[in-house]
Protein backbone atom coordinates (compact mmCIF):
# COMPACT_ATOMS: atom_id res chain seq x y z
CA UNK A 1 4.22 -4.35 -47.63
CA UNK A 2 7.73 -3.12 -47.87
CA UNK A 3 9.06 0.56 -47.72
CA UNK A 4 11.84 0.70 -49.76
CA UNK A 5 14.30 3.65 -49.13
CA UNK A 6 15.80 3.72 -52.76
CA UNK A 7 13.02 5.84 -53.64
CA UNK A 8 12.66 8.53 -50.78
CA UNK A 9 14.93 11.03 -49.52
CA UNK A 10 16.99 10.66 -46.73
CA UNK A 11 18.09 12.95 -43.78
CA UNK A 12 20.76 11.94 -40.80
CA UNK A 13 22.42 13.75 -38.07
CA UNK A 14 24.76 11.76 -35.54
CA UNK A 15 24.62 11.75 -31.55
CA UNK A 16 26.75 10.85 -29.06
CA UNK A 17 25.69 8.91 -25.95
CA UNK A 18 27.96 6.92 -23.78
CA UNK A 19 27.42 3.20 -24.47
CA UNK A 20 25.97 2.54 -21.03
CA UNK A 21 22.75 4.47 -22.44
CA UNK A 22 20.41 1.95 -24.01
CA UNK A 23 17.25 3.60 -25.25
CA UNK A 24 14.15 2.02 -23.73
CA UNK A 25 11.58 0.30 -25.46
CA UNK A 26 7.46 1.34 -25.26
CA UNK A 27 6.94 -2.66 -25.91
CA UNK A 28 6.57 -4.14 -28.54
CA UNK A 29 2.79 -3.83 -30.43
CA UNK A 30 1.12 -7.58 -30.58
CA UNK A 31 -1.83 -6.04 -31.54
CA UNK A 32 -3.09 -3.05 -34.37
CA UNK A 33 -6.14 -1.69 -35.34
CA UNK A 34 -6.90 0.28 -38.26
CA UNK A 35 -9.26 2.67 -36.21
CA UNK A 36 -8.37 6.42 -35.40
CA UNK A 37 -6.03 6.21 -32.76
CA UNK A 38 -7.07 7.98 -29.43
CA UNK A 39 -4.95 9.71 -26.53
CA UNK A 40 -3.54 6.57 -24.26
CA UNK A 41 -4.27 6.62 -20.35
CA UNK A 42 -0.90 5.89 -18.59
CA UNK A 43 0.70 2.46 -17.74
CA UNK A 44 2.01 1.66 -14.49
CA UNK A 45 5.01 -0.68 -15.71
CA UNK A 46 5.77 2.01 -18.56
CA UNK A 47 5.84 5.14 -16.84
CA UNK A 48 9.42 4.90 -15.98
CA UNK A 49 10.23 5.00 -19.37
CA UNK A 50 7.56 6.77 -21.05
CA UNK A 51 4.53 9.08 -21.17
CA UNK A 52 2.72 6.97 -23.45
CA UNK A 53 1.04 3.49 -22.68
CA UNK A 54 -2.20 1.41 -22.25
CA UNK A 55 -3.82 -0.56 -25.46
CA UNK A 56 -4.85 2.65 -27.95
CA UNK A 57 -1.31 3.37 -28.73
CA UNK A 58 -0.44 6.77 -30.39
CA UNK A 59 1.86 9.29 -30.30
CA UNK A 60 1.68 13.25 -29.07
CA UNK A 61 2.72 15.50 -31.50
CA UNK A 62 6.33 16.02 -30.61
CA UNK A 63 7.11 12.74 -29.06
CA UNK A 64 7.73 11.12 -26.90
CA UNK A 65 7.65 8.36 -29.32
CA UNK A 66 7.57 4.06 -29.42
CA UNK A 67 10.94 2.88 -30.12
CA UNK A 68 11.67 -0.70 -30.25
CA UNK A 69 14.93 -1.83 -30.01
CA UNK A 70 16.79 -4.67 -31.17
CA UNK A 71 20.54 -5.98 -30.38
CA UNK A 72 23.27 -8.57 -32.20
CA UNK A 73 26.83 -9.70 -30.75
CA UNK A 74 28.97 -11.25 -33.60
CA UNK A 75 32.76 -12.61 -32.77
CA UNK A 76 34.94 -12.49 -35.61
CA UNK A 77 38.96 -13.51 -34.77
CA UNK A 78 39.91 -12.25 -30.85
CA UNK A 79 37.63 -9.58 -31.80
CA UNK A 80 33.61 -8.72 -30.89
CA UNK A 81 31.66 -6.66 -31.39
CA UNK A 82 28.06 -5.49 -30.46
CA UNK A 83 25.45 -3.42 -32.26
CA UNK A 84 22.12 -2.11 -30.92
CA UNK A 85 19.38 -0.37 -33.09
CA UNK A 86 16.44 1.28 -32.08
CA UNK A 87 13.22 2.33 -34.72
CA UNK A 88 10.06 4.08 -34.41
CA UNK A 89 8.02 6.57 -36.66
CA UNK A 90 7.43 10.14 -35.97
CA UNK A 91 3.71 11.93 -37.23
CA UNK A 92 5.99 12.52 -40.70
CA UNK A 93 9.15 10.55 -40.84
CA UNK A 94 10.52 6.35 -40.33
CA UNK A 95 13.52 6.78 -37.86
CA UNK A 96 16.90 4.48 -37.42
CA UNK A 97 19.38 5.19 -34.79
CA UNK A 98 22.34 2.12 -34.82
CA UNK A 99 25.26 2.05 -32.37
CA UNK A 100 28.42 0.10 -32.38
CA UNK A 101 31.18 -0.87 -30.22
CA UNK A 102 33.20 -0.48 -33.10
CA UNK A 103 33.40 2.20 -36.05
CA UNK A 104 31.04 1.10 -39.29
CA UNK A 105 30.53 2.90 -42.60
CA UNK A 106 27.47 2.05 -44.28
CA UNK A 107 24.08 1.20 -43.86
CA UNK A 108 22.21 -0.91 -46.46
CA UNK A 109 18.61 -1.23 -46.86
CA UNK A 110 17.24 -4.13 -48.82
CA UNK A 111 20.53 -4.09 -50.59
CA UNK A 112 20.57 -0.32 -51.01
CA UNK A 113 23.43 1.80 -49.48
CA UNK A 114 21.45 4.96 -48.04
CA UNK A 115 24.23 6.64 -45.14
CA UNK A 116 25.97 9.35 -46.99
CA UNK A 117 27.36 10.55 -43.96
CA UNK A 118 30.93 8.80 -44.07
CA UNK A 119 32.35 7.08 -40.90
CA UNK A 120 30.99 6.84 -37.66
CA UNK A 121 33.15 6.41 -34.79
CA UNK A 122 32.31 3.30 -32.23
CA UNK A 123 30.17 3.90 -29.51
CA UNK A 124 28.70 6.30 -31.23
CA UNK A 125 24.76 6.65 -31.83
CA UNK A 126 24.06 7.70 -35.46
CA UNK A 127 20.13 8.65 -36.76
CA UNK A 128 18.78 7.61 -40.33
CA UNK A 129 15.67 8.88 -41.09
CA UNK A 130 13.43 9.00 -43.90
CA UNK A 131 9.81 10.74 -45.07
CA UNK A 132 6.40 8.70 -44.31
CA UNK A 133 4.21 7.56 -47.39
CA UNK A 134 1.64 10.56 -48.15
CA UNK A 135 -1.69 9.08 -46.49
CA UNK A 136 0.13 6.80 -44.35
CA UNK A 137 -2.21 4.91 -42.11
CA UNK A 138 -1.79 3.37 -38.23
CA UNK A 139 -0.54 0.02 -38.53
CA UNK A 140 0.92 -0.06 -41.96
CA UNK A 141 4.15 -2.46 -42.22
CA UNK A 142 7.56 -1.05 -42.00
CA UNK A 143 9.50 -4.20 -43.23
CA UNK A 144 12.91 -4.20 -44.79
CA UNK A 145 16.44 -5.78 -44.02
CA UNK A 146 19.28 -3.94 -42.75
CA UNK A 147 22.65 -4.09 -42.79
CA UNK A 148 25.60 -2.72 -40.79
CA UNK A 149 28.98 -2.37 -42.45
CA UNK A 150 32.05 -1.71 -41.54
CA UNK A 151 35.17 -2.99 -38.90
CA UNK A 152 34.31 -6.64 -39.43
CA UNK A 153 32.04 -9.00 -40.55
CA UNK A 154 28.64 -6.82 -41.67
CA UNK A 155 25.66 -7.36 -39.72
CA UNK A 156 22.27 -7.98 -40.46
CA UNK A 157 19.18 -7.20 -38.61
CA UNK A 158 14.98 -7.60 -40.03
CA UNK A 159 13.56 -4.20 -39.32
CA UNK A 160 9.72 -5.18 -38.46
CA UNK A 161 7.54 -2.03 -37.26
CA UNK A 162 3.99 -1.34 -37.55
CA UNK A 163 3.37 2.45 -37.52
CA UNK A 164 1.70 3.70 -34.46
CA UNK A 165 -0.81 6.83 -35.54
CA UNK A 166 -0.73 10.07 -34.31
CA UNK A 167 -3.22 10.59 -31.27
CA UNK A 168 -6.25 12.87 -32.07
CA UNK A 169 -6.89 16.11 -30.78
CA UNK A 170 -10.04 18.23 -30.11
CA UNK A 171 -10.82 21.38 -28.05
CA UNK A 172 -13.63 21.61 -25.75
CA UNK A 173 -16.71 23.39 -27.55
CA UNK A 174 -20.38 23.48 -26.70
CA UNK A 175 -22.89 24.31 -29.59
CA UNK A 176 -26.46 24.51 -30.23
CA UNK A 177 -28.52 24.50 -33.54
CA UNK A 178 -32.42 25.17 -33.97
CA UNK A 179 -33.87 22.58 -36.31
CA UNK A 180 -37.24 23.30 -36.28
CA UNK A 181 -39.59 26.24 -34.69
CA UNK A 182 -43.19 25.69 -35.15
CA UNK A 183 -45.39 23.95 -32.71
CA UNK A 184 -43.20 20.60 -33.54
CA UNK A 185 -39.82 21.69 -32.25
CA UNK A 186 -36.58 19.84 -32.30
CA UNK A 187 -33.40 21.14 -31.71
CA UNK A 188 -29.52 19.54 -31.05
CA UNK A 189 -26.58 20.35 -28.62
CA UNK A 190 -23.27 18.95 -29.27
CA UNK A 191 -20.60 18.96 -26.90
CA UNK A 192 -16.82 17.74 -27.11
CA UNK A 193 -14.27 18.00 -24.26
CA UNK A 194 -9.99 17.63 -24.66
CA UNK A 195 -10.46 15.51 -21.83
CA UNK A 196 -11.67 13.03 -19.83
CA UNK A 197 -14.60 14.36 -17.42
CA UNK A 198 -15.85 11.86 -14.93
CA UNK A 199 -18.97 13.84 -14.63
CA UNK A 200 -20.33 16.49 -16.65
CA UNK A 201 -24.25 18.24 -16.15
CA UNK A 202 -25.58 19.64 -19.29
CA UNK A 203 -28.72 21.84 -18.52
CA UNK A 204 -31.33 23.62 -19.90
CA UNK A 205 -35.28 24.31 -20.58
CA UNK A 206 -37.62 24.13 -23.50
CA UNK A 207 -40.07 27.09 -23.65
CA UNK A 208 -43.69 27.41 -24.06
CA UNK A 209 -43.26 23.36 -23.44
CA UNK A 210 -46.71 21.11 -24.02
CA UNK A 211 -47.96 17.88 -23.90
CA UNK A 212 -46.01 14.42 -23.31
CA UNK A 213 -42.60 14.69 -22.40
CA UNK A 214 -39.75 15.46 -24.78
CA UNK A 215 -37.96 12.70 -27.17
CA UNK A 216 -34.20 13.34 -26.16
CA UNK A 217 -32.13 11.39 -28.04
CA UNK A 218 -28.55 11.05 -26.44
CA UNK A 219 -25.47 9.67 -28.55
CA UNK A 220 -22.06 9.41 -27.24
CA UNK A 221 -20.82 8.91 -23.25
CA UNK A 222 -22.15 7.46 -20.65
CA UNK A 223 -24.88 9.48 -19.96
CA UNK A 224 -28.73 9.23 -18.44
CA UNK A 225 -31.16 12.15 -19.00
CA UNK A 226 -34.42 13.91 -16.27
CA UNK A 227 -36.50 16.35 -17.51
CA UNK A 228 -38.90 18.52 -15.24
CA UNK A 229 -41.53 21.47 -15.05
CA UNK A 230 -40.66 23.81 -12.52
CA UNK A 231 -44.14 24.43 -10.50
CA UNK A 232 -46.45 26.51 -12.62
CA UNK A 233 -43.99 27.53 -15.44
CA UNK A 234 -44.63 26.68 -18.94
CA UNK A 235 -40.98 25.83 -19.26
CA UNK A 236 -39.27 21.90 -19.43
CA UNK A 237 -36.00 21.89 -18.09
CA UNK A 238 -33.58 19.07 -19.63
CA UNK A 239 -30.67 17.81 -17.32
CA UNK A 240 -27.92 15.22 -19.23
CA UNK A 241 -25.33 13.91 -16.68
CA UNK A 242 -22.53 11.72 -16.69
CA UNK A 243 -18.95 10.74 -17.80
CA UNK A 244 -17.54 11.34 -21.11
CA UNK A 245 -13.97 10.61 -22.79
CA UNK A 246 -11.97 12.89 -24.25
CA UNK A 247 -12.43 13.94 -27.57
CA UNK A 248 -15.51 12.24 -27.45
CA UNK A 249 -18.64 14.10 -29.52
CA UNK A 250 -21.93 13.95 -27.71
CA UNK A 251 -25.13 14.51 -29.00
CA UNK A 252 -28.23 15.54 -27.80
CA UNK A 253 -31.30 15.04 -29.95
CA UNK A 254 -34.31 16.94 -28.88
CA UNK A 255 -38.01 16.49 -29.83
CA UNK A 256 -41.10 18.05 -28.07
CA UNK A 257 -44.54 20.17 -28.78
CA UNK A 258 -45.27 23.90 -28.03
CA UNK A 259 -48.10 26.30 -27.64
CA UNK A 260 -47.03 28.33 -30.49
CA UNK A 261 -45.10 28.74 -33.24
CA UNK A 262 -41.52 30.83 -34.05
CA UNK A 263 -39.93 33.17 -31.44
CA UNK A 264 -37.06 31.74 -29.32
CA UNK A 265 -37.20 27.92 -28.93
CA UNK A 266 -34.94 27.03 -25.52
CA UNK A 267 -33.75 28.73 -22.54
CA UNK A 268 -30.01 29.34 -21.76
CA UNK A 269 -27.96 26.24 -21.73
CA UNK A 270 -24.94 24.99 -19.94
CA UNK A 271 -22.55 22.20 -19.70
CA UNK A 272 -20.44 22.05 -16.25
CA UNK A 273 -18.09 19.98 -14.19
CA UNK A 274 -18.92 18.10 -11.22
CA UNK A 275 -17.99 21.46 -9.07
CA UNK A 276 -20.31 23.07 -10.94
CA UNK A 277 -17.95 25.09 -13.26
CA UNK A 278 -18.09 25.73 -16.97
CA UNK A 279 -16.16 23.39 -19.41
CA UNK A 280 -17.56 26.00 -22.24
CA UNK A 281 -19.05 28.91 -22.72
CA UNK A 282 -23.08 28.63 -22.72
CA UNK A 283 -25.46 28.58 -25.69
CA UNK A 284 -28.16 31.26 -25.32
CA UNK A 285 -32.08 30.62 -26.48
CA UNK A 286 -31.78 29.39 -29.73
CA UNK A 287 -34.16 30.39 -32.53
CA UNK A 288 -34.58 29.51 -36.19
CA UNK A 289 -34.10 32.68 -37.98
């Protein structure tokens, strides 16, 4: 699919870098997925030149974004002359930055003039830019041909890009609901951190607990669950440990019998860190009125 720049606005601003600057590439994508992209952990080999690496590729809102870059020499009499271009999309806009060793006047897209910013001086960088599709999606096809005019013969460069989505964000919140209070209980605890956690203990008792043990039902993470009656209480305590990603949502599924109906279901719960510190504020008893 082609985006065609006839039909969108365009914006442009110029900047100046010395020629020596060439801007460095994230890589180029060999692979796409039409999933919901997810926050990148950090490449070795990249981290000179970015913030952003590993396979999920997406970009932070703000930047830094994944430019790739391409370059053409052309000769033309005694003369040469080299161009470089470098593209990449933003969370809202397609963006073209071309530099010359020589002064050029246009740019044409798919036949289309679109720089209406007059001349731009050699070694020079100069940004075109245009809006995103509404409901643009990760890995749609930029795909259009591009041409350089201006001091010599014009030259042409395929633009290929697929867009890279913007990463997805969460903040850390711990919640509980009561499903059901009579003598069949069930209840769920949902969790989601902004980050990784390479251990997490979520804890917390059943009350006026009776009979086999609980159903927990865990989804989400990596994550194994013990249950236990302290000596002579009428109380199960629930303990789910282990790692979770960021942004991940867990779910804990809870099933079990009482004594009696109505009245507060749970004890105080908690999810902490592996030094035994909060990630969220607790969820007191929880009750179905």
């Amino acid at each position: 699919m082609r985006t065609k720049k006839n039909d969108i606005r365009n914006t442009f601003r110029i900047v100046s870098f010395s020629l020596g600057v060439i801007i460095a590439t994230a890589g180029i994508l060999n692979s796409c997925k039409k999933e919901l992209p997810v926050k990148p952990t950090l490449s070795e080999d990249e981290s000179s030149t970015r913030n952003l690496g590993g396979d999920a590729l997406c970009i932070e809102i703000g930047g830094p974004y994944f430019e790739k870059p391409d370059q053409k020499t052309v000769n033309y009499g005694p003369n040469t002359k080299t161009i470089n271009i470098v593209y990449y999309n933003t969370e809202t806009e397609f963006v073209l930055k071309v530099h010359s060793t020589k002064a050029w006047s246009d740019l044409e897209i798919d036949g289309t003039s679109v720089w209406t910013n007059g001349p731009v001086a050699a070694n020079t960088w100069a940004e075109y830019s245009y809006p995103l599709a509404i409901g643009w999606q990760p890995c749609d096809i930029v795909n259009f041909s591009l041409k350089v005019i201006g001091s010599g013969p014009q030259v042409t460069f395929d633009v290929l890009y697929k867009l890279i989505g913007v990463c997805e964000s969460c903040v850390t919140e711990f919640t509980g609901e009561a499903i059901s209070c009579d003598a069949t209980r069930e209840a769920i605890y949902h969790f989601v951190s902004e980050e990784d956690q390479d251990f997490i203990k979520m804890q917390g008792g059943l009350t006026n607990f009776t009979g086999e043990d609980a159903v927990v039902t865990v989804t989400g993470g990596n994550l194994t669950v013990t249950q236990s009656t302290p000596g002579g209480s009428s109380n199960r305590i629930i303990k789910v440990e282990g790692s979770v990603a960021a942004c991940e949502e867990i779910t804990v599924h809870i099933t079990w019998n009482s004594t009696n109906n109505n009245g507060i279901i749970t004890g105080d719960w908690s999810v902490k860190d592996e030094n035994g510190l909060e990630l969220a504020p607790g969820v007191p008893g929880l009750d179905c009125e």
